[in-house]
C-alpha atoms as a PDB file:
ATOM      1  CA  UNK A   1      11.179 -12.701  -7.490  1.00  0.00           C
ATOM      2  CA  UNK A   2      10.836  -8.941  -6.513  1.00  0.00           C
ATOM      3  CA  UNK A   3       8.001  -7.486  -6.819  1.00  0.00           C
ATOM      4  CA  UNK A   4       7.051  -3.070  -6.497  1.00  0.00           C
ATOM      5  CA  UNK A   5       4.021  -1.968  -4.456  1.00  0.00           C
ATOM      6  CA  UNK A   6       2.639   1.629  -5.503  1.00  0.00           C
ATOM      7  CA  UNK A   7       0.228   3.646  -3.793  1.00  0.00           C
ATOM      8  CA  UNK A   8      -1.862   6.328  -5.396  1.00  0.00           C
ATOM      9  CA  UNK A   9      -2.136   8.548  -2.819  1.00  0.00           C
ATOM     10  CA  UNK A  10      -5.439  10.627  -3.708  1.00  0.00           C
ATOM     11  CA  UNK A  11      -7.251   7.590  -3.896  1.00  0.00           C
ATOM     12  CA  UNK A  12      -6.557   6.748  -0.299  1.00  0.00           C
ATOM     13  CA  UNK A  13      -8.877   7.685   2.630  1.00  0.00           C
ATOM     14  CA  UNK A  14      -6.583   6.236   5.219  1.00  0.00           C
ATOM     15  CA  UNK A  15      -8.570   3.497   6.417  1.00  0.00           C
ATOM     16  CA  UNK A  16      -5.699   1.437   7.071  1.00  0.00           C
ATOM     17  CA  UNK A  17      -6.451  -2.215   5.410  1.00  0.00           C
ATOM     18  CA  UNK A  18      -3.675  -2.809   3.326  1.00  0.00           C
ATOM     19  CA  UNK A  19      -1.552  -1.907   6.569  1.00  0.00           C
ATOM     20  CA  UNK A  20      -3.149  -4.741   8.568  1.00  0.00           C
ATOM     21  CA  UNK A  21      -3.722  -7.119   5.874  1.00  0.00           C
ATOM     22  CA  UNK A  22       0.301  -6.932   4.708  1.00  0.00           C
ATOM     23  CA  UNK A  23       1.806 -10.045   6.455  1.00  0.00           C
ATOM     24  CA  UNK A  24       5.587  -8.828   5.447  1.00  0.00           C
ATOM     25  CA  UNK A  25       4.652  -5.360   7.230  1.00  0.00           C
ATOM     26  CA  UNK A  26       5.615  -3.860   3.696  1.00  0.00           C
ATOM     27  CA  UNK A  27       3.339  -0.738   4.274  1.00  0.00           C
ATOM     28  CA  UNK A  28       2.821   2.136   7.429  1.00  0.00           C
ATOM     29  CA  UNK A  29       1.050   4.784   7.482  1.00  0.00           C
ATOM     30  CA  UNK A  30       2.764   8.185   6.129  1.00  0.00           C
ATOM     31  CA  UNK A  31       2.453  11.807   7.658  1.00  0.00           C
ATOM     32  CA  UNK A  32       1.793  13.448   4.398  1.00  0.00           C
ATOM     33  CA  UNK A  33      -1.743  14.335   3.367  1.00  0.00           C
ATOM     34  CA  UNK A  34      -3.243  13.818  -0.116  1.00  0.00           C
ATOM     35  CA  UNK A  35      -5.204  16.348  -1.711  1.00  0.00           C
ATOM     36  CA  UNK A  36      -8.743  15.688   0.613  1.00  0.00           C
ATOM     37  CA  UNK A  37      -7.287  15.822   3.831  1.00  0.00           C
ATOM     38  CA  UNK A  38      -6.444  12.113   4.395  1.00  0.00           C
ATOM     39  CA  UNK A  39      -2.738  10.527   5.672  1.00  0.00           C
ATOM     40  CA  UNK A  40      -1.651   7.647   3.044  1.00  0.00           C
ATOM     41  CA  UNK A  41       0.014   4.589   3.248  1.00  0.00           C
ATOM     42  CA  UNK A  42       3.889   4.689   2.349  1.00  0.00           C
ATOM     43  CA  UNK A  43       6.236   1.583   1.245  1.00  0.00           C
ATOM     44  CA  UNK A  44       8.914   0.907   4.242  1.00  0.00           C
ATOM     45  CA  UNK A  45      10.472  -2.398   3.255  1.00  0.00           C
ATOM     46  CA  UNK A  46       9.718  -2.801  -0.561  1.00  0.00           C
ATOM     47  CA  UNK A  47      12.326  -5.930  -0.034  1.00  0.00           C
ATOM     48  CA  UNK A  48      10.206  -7.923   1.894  1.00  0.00           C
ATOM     49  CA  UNK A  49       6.553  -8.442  -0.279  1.00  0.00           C
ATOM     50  CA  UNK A  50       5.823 -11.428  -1.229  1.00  0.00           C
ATOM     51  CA  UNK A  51       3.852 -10.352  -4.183  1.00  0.00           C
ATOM     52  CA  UNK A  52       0.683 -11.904  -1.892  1.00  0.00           C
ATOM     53  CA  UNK A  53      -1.660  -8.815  -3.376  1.00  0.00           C
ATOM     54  CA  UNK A  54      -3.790  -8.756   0.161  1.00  0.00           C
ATOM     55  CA  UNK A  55      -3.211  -4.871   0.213  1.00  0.00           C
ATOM     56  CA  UNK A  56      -4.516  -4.856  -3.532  1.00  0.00           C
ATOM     57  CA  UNK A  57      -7.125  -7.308  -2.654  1.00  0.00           C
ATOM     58  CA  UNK A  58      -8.317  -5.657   0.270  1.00  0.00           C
ATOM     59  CA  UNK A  59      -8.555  -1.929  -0.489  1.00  0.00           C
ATOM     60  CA  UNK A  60     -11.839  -0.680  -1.136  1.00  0.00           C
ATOM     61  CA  UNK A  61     -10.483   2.437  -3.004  1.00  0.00           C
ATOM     62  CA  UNK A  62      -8.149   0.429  -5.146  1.00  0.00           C
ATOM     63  CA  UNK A  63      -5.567   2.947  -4.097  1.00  0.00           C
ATOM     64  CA  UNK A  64      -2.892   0.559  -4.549  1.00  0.00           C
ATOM     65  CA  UNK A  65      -1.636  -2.353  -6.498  1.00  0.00           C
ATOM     66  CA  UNK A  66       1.375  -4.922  -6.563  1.00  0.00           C
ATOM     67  CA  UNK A  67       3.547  -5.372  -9.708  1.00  0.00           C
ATOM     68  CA  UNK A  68       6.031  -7.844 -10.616  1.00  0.00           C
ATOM     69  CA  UNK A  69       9.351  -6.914 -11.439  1.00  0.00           C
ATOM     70  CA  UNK A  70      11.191  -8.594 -13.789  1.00  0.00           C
END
């Protein structure tokens, strides 16, 4: 099962959760800047999430979400 893990970047405010929470270290935290100021998770080894949804879960901006590939 593979499973894609998007980020919406201007919802982020680089708190760091879904970095900590990931237990396949799926996520780190990108250089670039969204649109107020704030550095943004990017995906680093898509291969490796287990479709567990703790970033999801655990983001209190719901700045990113886990889909299921078919």
């Amino acid at each position: 099962m593979k499973f894609e893990v998007h980020v919406i970047a201007d919802r982020c405010k680089e708190c760091g959760i879904c970095i900590e929470v990931c237990p396949r270290q799926v996520l780190k935290m990108g250089n670039e800047i969204n649109r107020y100021g704030y550095r943004y998770p990017i995906v680093v080894a898509e291969d490796r999430c287990i479709g567990c949804r703790n970033c999801e879960y655990h983001c209190p901006d719901f700045a990113i979400f886990v889909k299921k590939v078919e």
